[in-house]
PDB file of N, CA and C in Angstrom:
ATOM      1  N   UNK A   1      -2.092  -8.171 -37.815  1.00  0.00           N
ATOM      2  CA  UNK A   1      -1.889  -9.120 -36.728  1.00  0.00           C
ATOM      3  C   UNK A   1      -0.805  -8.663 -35.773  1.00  0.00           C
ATOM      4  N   UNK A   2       0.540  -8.480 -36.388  1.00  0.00           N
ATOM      5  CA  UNK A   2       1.351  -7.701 -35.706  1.00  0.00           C
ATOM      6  C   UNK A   2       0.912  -6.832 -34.357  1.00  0.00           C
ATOM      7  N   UNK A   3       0.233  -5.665 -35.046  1.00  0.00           N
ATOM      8  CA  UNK A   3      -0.236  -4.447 -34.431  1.00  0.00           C
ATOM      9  C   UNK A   3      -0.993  -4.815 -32.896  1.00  0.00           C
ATOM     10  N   UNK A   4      -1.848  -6.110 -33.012  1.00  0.00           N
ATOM     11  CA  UNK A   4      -2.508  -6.871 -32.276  1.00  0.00           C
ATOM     12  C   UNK A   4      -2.430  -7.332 -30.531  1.00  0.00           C
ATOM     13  N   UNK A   5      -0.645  -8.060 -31.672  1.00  0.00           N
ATOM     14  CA  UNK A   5       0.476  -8.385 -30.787  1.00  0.00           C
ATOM     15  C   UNK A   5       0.759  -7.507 -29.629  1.00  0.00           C
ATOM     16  N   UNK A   6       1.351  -6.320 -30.319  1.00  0.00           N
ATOM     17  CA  UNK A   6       2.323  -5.664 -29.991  1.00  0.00           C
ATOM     18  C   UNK A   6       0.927  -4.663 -28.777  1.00  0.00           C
ATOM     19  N   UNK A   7      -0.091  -4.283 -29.146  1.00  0.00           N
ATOM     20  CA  UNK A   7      -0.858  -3.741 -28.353  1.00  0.00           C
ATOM     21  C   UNK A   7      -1.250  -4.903 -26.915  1.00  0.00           C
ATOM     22  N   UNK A   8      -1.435  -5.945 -27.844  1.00  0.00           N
ATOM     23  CA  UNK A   8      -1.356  -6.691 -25.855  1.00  0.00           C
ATOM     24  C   UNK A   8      -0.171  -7.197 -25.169  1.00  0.00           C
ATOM     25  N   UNK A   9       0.939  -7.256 -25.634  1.00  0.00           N
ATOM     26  CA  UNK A   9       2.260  -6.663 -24.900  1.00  0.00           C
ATOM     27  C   UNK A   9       2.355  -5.633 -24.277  1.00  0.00           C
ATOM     28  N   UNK A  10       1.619  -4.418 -24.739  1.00  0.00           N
ATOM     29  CA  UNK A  10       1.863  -3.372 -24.133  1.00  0.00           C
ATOM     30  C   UNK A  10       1.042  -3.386 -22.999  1.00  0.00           C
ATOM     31  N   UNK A  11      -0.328  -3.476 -23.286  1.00  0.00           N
ATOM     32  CA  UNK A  11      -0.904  -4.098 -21.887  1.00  0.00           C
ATOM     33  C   UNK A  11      -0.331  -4.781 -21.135  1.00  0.00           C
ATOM     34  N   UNK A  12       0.100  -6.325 -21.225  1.00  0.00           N
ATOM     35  CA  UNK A  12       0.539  -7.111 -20.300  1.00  0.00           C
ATOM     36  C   UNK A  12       1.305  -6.533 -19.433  1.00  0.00           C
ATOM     37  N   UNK A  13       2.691  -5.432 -20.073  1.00  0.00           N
ATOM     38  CA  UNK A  13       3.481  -4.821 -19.731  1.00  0.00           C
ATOM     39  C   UNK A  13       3.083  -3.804 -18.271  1.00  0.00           C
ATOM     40  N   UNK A  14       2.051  -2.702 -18.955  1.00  0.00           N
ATOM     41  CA  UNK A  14       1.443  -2.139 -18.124  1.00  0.00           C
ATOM     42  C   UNK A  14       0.914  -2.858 -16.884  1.00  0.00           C
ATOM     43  N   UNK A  15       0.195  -3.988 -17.314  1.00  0.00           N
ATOM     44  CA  UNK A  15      -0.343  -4.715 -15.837  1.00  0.00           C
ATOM     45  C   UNK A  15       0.801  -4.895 -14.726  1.00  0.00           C
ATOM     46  N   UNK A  16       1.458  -5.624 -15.691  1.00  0.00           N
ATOM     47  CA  UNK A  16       2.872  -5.769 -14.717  1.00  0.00           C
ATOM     48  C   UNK A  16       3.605  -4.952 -13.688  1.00  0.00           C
ATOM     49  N   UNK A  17       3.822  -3.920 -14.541  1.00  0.00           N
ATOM     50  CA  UNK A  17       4.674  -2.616 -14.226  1.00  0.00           C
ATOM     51  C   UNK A  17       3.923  -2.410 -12.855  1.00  0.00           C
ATOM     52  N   UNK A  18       2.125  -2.122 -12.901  1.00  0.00           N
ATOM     53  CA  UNK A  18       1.645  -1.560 -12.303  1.00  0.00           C
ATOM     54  C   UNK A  18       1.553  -2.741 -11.122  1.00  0.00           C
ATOM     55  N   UNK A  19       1.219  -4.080 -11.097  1.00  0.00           N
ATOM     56  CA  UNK A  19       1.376  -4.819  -9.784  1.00  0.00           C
ATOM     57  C   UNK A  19       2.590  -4.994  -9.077  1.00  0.00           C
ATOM     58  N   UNK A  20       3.863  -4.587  -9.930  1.00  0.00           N
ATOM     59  CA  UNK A  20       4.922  -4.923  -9.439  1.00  0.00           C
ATOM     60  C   UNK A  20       4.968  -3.369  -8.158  1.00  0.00           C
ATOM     61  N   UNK A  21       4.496  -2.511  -8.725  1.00  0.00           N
ATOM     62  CA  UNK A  21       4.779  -1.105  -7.987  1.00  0.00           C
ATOM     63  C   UNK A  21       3.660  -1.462  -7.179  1.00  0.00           C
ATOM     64  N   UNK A  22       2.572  -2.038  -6.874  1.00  0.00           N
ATOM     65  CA  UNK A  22       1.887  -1.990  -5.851  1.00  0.00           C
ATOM     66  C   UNK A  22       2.380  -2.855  -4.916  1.00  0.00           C
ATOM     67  N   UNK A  23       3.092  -3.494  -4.989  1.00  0.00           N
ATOM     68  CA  UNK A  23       3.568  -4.739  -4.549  1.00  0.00           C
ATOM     69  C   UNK A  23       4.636  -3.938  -3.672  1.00  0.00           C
ATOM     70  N   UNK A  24       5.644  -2.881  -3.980  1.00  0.00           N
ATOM     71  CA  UNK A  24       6.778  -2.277  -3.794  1.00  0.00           C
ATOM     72  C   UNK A  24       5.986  -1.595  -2.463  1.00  0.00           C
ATOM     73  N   UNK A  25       4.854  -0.554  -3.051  1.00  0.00           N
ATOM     74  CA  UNK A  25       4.324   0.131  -1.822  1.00  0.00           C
ATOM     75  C   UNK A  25       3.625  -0.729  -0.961  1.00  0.00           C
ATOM     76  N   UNK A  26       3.094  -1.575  -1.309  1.00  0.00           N
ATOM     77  CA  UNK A  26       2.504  -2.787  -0.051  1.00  0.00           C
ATOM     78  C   UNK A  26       3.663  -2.853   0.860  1.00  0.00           C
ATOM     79  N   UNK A  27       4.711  -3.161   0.382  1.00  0.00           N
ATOM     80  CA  UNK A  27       5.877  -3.892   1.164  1.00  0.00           C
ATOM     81  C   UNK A  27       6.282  -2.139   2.342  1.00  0.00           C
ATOM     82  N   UNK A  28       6.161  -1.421   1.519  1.00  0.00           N
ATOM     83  CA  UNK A  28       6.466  -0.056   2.710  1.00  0.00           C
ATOM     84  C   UNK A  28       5.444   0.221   3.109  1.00  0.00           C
ATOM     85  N   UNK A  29       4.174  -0.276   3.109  1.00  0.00           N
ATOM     86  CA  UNK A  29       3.054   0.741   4.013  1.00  0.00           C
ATOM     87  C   UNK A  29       3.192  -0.409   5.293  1.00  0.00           C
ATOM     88  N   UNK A  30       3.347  -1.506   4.752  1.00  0.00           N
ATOM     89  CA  UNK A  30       3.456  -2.231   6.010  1.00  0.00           C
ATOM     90  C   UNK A  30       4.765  -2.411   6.971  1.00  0.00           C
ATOM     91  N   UNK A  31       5.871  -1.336   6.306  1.00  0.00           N
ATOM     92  CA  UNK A  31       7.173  -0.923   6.811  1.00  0.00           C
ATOM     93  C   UNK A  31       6.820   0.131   7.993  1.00  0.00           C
ATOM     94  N   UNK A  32       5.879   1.083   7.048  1.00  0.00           N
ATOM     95  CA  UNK A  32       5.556   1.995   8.216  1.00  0.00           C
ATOM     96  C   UNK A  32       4.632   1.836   8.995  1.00  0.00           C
ATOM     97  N   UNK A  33       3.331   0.657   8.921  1.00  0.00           N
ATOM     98  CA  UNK A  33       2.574   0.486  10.004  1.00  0.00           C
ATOM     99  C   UNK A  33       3.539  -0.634  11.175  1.00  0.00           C
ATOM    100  N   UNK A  34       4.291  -1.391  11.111  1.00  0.00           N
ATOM    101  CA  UNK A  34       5.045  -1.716  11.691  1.00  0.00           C
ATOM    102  C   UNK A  34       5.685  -1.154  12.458  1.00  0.00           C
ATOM    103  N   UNK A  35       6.382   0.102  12.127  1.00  0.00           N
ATOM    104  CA  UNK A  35       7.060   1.089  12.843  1.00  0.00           C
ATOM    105  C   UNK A  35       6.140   2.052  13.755  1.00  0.00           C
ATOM    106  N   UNK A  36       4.846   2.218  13.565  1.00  0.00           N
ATOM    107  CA  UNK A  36       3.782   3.188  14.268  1.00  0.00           C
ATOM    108  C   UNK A  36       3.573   2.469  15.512  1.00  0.00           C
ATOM    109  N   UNK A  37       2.805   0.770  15.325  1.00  0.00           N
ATOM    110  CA  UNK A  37       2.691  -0.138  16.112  1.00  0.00           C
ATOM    111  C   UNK A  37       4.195  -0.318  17.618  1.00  0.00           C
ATOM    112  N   UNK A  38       5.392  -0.549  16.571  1.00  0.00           N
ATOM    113  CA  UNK A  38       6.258  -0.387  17.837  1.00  0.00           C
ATOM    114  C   UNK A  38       5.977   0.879  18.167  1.00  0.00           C
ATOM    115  N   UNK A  39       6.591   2.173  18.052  1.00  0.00           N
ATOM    116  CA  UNK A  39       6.359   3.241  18.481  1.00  0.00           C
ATOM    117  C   UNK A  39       5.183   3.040  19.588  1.00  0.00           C
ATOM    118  N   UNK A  40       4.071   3.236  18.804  1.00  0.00           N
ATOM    119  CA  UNK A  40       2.306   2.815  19.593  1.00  0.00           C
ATOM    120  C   UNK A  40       2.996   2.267  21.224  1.00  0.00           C
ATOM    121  N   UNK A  41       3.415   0.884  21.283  1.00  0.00           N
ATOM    122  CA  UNK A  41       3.379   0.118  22.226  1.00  0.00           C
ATOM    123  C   UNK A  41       4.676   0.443  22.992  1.00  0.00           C
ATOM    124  N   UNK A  42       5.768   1.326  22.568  1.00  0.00           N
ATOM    125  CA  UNK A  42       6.962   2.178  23.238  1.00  0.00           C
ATOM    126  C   UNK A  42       5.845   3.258  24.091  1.00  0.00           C
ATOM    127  N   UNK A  43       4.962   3.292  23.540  1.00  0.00           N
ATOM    128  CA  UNK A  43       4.413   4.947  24.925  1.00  0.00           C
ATOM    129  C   UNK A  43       4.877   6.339  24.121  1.00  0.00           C
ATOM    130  N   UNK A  44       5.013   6.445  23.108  1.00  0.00           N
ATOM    131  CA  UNK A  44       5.873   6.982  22.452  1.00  0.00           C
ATOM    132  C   UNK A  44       5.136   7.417  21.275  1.00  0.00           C
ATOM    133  N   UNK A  45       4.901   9.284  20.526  1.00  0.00           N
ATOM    134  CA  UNK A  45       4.307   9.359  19.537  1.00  0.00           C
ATOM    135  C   UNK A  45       4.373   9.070  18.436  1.00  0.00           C
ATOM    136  N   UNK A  46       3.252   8.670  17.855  1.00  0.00           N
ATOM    137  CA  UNK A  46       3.290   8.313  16.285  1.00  0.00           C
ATOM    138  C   UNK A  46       2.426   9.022  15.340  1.00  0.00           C
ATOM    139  N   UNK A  47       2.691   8.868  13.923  1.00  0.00           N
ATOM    140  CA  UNK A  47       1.610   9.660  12.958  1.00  0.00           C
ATOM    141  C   UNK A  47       1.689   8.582  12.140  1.00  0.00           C
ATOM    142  N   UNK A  48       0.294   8.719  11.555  1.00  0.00           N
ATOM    143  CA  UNK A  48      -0.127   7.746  10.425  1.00  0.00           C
ATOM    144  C   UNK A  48      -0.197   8.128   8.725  1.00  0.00           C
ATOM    145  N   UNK A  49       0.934   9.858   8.798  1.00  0.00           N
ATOM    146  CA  UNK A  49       0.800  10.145   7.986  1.00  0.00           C
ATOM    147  C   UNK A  49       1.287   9.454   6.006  1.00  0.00           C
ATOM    148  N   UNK A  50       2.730   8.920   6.621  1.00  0.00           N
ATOM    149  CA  UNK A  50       3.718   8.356   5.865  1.00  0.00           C
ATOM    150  C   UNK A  50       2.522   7.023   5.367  1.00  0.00           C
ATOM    151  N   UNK A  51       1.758   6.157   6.582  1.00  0.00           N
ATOM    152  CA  UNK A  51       1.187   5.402   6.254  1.00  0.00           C
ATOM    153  C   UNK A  51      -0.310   5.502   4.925  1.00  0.00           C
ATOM    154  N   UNK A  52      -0.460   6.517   4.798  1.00  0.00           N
ATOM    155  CA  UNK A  52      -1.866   6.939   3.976  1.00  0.00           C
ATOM    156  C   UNK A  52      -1.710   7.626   3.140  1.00  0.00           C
ATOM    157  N   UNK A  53      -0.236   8.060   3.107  1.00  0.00           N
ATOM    158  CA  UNK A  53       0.103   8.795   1.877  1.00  0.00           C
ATOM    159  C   UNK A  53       0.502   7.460   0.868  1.00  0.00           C
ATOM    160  N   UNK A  54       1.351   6.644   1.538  1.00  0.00           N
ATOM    161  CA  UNK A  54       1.601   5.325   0.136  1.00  0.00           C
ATOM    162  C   UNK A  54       0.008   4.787   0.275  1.00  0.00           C
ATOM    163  N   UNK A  55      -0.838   4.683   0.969  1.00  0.00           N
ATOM    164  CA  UNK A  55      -2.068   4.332   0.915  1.00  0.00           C
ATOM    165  C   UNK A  55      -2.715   4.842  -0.394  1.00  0.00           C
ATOM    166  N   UNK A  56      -2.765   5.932  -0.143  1.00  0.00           N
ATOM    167  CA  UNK A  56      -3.030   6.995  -0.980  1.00  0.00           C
ATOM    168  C   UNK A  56      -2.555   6.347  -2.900  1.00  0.00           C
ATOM    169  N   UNK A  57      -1.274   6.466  -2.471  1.00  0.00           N
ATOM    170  CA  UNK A  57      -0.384   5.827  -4.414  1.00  0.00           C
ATOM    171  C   UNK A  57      -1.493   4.707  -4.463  1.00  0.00           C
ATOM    172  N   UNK A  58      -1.654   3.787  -3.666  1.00  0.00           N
ATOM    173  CA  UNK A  58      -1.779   2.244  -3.574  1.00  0.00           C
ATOM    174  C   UNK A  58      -3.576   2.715  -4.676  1.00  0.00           C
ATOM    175  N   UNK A  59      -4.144   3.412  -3.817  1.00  0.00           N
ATOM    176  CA  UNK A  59      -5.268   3.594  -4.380  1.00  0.00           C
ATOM    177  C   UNK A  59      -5.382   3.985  -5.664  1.00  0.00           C
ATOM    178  N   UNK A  60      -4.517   4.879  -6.073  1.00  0.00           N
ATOM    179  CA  UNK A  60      -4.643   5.408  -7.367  1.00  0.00           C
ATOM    180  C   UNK A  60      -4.380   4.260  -8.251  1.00  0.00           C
ATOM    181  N   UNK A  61      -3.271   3.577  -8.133  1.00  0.00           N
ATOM    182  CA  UNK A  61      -2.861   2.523  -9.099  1.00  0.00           C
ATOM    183  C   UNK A  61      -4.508   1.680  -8.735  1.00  0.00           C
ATOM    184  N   UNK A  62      -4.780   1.127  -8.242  1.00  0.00           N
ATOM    185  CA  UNK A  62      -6.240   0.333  -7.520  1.00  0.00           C
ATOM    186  C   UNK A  62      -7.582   0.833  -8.512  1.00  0.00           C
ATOM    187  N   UNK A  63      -7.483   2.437  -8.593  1.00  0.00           N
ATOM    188  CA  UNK A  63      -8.109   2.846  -9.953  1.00  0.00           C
ATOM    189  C   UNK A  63      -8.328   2.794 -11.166  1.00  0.00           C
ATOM    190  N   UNK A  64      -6.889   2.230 -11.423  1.00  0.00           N
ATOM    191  CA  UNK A  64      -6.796   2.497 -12.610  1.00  0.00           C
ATOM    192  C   UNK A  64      -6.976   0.443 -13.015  1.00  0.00           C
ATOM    193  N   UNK A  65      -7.368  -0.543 -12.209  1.00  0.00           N
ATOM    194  CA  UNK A  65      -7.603  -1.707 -12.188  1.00  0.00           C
ATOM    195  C   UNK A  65      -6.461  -2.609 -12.061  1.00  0.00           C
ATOM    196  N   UNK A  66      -6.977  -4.057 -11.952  1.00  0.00           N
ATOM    197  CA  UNK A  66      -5.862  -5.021 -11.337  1.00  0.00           C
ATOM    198  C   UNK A  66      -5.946  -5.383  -9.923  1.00  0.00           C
ATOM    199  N   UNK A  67      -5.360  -4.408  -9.560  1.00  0.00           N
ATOM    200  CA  UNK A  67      -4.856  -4.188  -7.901  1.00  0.00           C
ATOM    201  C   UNK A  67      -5.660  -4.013  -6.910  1.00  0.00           C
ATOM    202  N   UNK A  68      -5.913  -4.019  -5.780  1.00  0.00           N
ATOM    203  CA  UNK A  68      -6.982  -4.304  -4.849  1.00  0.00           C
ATOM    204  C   UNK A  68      -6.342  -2.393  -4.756  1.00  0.00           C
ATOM    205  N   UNK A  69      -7.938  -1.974  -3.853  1.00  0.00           N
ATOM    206  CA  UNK A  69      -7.452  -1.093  -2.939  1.00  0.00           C
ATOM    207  C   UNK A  69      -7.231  -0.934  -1.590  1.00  0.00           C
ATOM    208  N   UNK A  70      -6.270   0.079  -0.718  1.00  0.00           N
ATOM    209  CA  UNK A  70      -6.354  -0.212   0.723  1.00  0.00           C
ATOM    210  C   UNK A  70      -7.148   0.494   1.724  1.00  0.00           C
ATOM    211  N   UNK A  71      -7.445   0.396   2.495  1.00  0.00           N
ATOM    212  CA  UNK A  71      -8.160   1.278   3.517  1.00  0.00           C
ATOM    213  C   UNK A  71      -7.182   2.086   4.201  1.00  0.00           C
ATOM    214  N   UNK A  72      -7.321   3.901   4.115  1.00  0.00           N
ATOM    215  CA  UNK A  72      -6.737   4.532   5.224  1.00  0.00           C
ATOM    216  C   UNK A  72      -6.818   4.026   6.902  1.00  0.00           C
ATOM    217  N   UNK A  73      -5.294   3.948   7.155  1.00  0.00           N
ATOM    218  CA  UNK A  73      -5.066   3.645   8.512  1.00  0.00           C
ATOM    219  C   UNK A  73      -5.103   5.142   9.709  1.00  0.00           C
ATOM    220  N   UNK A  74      -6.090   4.691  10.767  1.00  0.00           N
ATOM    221  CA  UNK A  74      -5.837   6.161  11.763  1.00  0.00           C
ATOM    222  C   UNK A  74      -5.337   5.728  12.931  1.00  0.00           C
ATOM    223  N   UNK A  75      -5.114   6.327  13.742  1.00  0.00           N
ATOM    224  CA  UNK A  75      -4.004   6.559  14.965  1.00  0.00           C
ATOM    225  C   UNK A  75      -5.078   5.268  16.042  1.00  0.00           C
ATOM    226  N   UNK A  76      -6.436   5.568  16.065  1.00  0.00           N
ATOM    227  CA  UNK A  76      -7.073   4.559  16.676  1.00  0.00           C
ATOM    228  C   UNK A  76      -7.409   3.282  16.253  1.00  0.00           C
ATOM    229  N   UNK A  77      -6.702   2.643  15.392  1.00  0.00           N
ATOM    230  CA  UNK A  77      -6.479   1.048  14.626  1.00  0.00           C
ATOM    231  C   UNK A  77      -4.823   0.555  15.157  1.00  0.00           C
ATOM    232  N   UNK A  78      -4.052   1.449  14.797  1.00  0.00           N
ATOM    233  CA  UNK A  78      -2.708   1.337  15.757  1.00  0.00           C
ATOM    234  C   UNK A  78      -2.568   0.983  17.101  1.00  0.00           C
ATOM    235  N   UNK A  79      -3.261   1.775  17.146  1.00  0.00           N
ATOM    236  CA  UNK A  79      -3.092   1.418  19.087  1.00  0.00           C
ATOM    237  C   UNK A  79      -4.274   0.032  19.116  1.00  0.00           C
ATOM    238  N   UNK A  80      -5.324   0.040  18.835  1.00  0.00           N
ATOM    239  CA  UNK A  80      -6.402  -0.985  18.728  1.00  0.00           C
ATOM    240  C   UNK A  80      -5.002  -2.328  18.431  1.00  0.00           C
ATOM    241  N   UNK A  81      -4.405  -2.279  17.204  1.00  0.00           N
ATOM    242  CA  UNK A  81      -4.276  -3.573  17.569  1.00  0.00           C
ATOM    243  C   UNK A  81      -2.661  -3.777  18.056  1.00  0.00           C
ATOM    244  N   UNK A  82      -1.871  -2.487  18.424  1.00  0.00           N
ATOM    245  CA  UNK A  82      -0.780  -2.281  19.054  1.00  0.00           C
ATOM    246  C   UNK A  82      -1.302  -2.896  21.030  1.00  0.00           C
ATOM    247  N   UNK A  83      -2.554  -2.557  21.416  1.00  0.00           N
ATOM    248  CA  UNK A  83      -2.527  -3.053  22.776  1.00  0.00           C
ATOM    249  C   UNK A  83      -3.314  -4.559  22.563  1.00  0.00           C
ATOM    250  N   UNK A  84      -3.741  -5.255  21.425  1.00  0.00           N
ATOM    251  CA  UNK A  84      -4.251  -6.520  21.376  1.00  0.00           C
ATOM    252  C   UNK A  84      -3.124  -7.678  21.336  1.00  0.00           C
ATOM    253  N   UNK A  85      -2.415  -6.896  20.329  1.00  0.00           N
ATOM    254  CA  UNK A  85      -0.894  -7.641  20.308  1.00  0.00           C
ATOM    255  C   UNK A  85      -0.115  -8.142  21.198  1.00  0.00           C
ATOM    256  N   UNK A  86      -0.037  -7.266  22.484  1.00  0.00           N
ATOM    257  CA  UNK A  86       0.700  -7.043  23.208  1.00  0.00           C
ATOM    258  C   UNK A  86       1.059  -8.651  24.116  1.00  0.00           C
TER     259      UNK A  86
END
């Protein structure tokens, strides 16, 4: 029974661990699409690289279940909703 226990603790654990870290990179991909968007609407260049690389983590954890996955962001969604915003 023990053994039982202690194996869905370790799960729970894992779930955790792993939404809490998606949660961490959620909070920075939308640090850096924030920052592209100003940039975007400054006239001013931007890359969407920083943005699709935590995209990127977001997905892997998203693999491995739980967690939603995200869609890569490109330079023409930025500006799309950097001049809708406006």
């Amino acid at each position: 029974m023990m053994s039982v226990h202690k194996e869905i603790t370790k799960h729970v654990e894992q779930v955790n661990s792993r939404v809490n870290h998606f949660k961490q990179l959620d909070q920075l991909r939308e640090s850096y699409i924030e920052e592209a968007i100003l940039l975007c609407k400054a006239g001013e260049n931007f890359s969407v690289d920083k943005i699709n690389d935590v995209t990127e983590q977001m997905n892997e954890l998203a693999r491995l279940g739980v967690v939603p996955s995200r869609k890569k962001v490109t330079k023409a969604m930025v500006v799309e909703f950097a001049t809708r915003s406006i």
